[in-house]
Structure formats: C-alpha cells, structure tokens
Protein backbone atom coordinates (compact mmCIF):
# COMPACT_ATOMS: atom_id res chain seq x y z
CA UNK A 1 -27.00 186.73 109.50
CA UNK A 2 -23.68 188.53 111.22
CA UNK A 3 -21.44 185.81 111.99
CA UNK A 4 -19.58 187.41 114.55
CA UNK A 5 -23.15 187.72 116.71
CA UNK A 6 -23.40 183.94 116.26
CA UNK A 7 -20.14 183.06 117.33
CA UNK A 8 -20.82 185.13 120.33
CA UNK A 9 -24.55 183.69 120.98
CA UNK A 10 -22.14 180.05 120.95
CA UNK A 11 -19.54 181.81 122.95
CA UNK A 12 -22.06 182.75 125.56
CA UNK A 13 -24.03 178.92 125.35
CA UNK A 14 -20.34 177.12 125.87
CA UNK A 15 -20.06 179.21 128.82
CA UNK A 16 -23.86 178.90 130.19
CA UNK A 17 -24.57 182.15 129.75
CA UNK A 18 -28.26 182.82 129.63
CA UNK A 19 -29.34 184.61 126.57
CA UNK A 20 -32.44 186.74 125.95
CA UNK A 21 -33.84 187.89 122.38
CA UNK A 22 -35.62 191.52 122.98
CA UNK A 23 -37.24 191.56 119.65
CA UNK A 24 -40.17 194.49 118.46
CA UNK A 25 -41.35 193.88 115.11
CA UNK A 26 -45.31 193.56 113.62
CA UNK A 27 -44.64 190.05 113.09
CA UNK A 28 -44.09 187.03 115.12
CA UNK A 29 -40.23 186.55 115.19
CA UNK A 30 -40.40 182.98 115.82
CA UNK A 31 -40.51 181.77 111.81
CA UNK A 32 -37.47 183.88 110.74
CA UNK A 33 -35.82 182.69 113.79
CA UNK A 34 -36.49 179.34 112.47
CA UNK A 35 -35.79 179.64 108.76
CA UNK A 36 -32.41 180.47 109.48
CA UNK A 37 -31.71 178.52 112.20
CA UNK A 38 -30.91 180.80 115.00
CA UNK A 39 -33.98 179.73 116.98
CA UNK A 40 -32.23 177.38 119.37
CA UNK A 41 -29.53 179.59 119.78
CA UNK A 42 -31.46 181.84 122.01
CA UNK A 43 -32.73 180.42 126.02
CA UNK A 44 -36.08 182.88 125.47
CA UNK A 45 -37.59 185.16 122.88
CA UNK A 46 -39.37 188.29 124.48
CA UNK A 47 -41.87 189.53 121.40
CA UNK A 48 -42.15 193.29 123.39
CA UNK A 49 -44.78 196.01 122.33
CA UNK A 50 -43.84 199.05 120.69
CA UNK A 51 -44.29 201.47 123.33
CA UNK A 52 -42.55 199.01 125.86
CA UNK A 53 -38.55 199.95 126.61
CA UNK A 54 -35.94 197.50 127.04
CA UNK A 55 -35.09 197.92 129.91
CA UNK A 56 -38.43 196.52 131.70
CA UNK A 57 -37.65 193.09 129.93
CA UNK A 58 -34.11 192.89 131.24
CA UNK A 59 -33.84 191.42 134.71
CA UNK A 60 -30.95 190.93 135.71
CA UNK A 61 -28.03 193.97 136.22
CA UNK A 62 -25.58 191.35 135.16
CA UNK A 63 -26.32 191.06 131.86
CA UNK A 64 -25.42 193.30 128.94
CA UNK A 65 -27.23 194.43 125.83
CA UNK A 66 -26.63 194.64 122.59
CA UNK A 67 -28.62 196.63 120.10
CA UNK A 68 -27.94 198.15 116.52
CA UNK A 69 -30.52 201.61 118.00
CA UNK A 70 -28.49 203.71 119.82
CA UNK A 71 -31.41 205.23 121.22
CA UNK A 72 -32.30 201.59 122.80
CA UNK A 73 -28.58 201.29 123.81
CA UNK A 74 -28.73 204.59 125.81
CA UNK A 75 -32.33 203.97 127.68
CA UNK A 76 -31.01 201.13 128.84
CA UNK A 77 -27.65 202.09 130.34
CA UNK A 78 -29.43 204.94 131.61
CA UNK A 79 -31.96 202.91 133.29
CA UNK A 80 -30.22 199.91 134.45
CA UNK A 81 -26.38 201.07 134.23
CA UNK A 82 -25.26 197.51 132.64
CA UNK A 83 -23.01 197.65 129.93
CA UNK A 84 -24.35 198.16 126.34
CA UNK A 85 -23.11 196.87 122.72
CA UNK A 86 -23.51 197.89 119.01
CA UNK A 87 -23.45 194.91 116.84
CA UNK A 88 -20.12 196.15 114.77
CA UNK A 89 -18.08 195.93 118.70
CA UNK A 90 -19.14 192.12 118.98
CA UNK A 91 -15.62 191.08 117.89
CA UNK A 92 -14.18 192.73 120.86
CA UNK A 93 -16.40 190.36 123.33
CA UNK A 94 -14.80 187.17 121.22
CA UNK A 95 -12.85 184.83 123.24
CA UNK A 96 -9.69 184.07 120.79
C-alpha cells in the first residue's frame, strides 16, 4: 500500500474532494480493496474494460489523474488537458 497515496486519498476526503478509482484488472477489485482497507477511502470504483481509455470515465475537467502507466497518463492529458500524476510525485500534492 503507498502511504503517501493514502494520505492524499485523506487529504482529498478532509477537503471534500470527490475521488474516483479507474481500475482495469481480470478480477473484481472490490475484495482487495477490502482486505486492505482502502475500500471506503474511495466515493466510486469504475471496474473499466480493457479496450476502454481513461479518459471516457473521467467527467469532470477539474479533476486530475494519477496513474503509474505513462501511456494512460498521456491519453488522458491529451484528451481532456487536466493535469496528470505518477504515483512517486504524490508527495508534492501533500498539504504540510
């Protein structure tokens, strides 16, 4: 679990921030969510197809993304324009 992404999913909660989990994966995300307790951290889970881009789940041209693909990072910010995140530059968004 990267602390620093927790503190930030808290940051964002304290603030009432809406936050979005754009997950892909073969298997429903919703029990490792649970096991380690991030579940509630998150306002919606969004289980997307593998052909589907990220960008068509985000809605709003407020928000920001951040992703560990760079390819993922870049299709979005070309498509939408909002900012975009790798994990390792979470500390930088850190209040304090």
């Amino acid at each position: 679990v990267n602390l620093n992404a927790v503190r930030f999913l808290h940051q964002c909660h304290n603030r009432l921030i809406r936050v979005v989990l754009l997950v892909r994966t073969l298997v429903d995300p919703e029990p490792v969510l649970r096991r380690h307790r991030l579940r509630e951290l998150f306002d919606e889970v969004v289980w997307m197809r593998e052909n589907e881009g990220k960008s068509t789940a985000i809605a709003s041209r407020h928000g920001i993304l951040v992703d560990d693909s760079f390819v993922e990072r870049e299709e979005v910010h070309e498509s939408l324009g909002i900012p975009v995140f790798d994990p390792s530059a979470l500390e930088a968004l850190l209040e304090g």
